[in-house]
Protein backbone atom coordinates (compact mmCIF):
# COMPACT_ATOMS: atom_id res chain seq x y z
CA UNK A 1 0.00 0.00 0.00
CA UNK A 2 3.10 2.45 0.41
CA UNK A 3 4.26 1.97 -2.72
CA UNK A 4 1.65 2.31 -4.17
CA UNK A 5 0.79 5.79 -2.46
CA UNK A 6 4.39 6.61 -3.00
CA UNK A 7 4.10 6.22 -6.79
CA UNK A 8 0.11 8.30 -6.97
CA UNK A 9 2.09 10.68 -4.95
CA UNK A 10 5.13 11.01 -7.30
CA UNK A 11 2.74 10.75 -10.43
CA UNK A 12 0.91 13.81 -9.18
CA UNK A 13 3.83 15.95 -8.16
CA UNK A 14 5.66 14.98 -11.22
CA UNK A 15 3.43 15.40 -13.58
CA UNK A 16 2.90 18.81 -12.90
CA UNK A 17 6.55 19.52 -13.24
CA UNK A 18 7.55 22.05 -16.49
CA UNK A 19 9.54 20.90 -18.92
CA UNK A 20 11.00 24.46 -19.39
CA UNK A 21 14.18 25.71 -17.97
CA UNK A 22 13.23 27.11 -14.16
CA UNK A 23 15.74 28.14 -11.60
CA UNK A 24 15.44 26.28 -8.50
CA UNK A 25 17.22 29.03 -6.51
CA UNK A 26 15.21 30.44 -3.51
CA UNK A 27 14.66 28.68 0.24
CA UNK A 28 12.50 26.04 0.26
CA UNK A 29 11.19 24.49 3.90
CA UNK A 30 9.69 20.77 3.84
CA UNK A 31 5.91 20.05 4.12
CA UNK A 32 5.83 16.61 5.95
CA UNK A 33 2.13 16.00 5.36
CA UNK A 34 2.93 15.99 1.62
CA UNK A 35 6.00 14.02 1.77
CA UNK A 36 6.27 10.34 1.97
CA UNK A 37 9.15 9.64 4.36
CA UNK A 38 11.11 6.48 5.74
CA UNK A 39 8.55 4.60 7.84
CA UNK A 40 9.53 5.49 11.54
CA UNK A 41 11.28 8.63 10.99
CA UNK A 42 10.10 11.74 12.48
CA UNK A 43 9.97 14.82 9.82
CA UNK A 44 12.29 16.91 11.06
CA UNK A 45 12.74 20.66 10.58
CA UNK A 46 14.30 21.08 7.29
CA UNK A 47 14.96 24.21 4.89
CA UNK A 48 17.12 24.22 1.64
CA UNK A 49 18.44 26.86 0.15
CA UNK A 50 19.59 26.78 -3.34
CA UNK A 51 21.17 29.02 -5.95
CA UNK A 52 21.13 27.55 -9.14
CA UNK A 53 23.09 29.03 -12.20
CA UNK A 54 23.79 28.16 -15.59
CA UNK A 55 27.05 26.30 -14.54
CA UNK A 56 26.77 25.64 -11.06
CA UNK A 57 24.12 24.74 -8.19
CA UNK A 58 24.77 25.04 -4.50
CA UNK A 59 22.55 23.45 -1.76
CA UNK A 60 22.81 24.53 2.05
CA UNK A 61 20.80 22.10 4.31
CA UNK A 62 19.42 23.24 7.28
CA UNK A 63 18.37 21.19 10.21
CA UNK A 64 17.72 22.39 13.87
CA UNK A 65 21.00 21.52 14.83
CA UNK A 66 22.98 21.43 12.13
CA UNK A 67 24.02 22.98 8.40
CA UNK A 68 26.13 21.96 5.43
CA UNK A 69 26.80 23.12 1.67
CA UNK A 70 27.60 21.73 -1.22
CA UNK A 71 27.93 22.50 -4.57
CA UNK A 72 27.95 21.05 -7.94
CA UNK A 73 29.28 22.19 -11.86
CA UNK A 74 26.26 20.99 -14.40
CA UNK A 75 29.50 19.50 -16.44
CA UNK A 76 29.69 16.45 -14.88
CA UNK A 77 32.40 16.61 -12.63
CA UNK A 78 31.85 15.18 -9.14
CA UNK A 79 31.36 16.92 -6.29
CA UNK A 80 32.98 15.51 -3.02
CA UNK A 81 31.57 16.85 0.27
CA UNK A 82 32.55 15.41 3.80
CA UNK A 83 30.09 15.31 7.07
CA UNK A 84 31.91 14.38 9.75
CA UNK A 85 33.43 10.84 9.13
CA UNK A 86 30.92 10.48 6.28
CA UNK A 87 31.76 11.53 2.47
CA UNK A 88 29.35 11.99 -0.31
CA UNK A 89 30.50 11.97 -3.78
CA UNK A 90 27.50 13.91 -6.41
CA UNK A 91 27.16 14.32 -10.09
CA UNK A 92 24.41 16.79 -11.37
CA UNK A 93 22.52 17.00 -14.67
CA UNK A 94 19.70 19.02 -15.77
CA UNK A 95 16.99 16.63 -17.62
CA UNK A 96 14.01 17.89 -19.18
CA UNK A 97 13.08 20.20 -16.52
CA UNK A 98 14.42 18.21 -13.52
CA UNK A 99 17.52 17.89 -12.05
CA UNK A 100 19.28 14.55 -11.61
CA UNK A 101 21.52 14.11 -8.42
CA UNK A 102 23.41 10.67 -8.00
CA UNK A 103 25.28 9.98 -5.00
CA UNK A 104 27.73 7.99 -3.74
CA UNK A 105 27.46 8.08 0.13
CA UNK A 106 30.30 6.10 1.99
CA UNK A 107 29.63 5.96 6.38
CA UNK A 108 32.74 6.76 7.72
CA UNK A 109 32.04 4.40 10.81
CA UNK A 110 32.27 0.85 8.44
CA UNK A 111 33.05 2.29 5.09
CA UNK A 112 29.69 1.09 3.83
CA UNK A 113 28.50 2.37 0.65
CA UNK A 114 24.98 3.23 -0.91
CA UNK A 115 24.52 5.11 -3.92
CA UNK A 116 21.21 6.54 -4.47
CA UNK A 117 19.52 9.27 -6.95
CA UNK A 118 17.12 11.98 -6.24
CA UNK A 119 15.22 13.94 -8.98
CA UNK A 120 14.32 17.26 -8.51
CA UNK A 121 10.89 18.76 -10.14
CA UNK A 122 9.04 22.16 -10.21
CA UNK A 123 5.50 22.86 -10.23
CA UNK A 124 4.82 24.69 -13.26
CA UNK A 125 4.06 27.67 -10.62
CA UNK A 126 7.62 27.26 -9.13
CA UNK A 127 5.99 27.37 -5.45
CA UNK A 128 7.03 23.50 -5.13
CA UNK A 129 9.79 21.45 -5.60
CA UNK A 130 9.03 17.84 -5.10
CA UNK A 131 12.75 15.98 -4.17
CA UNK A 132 11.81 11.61 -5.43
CA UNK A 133 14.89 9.89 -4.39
CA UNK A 134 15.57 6.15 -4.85
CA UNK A 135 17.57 3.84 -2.91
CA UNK A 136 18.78 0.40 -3.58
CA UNK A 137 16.20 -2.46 -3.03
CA UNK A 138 13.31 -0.40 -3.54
CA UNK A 139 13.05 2.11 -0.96
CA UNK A 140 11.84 5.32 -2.50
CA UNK A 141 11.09 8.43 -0.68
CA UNK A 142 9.43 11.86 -1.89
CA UNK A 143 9.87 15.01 0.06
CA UNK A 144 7.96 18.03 -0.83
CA UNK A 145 9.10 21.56 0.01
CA UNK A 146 6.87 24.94 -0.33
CA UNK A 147 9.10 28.31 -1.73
CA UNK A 148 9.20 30.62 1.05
CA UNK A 149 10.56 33.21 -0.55
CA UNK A 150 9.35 34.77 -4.18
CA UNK A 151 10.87 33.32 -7.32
């Protein structure tokens, strides 16, 4: 039943993404009711902000206790970012409207690896962005964030 709310969900949200170049820039806070998150997880407090720019997009995360940046060229080169003992390695594309993350993510307690990729959509208003990310063995989440500042 959660996959299949996951994927009416994701239809929904998707399919009202534009297929026209939109920035993504702006700060962005999640909307837990709208998201479908890891069974068992609290939603925590979270607000992204993002500049986006012809050559380059850069993410800061914000929790309640915590923030980190990253940022990424649209040319394919990999972008290596370290969180504590943890290390993410990211590639960005831009794909009909979306952008395409795919990320490496090595623990730095065991050295265990996942990679997983998120896809990032706009409503065609630009007052959502709808984050679908997709991990190994069929665990999908969707997190939904509402603008809070104007585009």
């Amino acid at each position: 039943m959660r996959k299949f709310l996951l994927l009416a969900l994701v239809a929904a949200t998707v399919g009202t993404a534009s297929a026209t170049a939109q920035s993504y820039s702006g700060t962005w806070s999640l909307d837990p009711k709208r998201s479908v998150l890891e069974d068992g997880v609290d939603p925590v407090s979270l607000t992204g902000v993002v500049l986006d720019t012809a050559v380059t997009i850069r993410v800061t995360v914000r929790r309640p206790d915590s923030e980190h940046s990253y940022s990424l060229r649209f040319d394919g080169t990999p972008g290596v970012e370290t969180v504590g003992s943890d290390r993410y390695t990211r590639t960005v594309e831009r794909d009909q409207g979306a952008l395409v993350f795919r990320t490496q993510f090595v623990r730095g307690f065991d050295k265990g690896t996942v990679a997983y990729r998120e896809r990032w959509t706009l409503s065609n208003d630009g007052r959502t962005l709808s984050i679908y990310t997709t991990f190994p063995g069929g665990r999908d989440l969707l997190r939904v964030f509402a603008r809070k500042d104007q585009p």
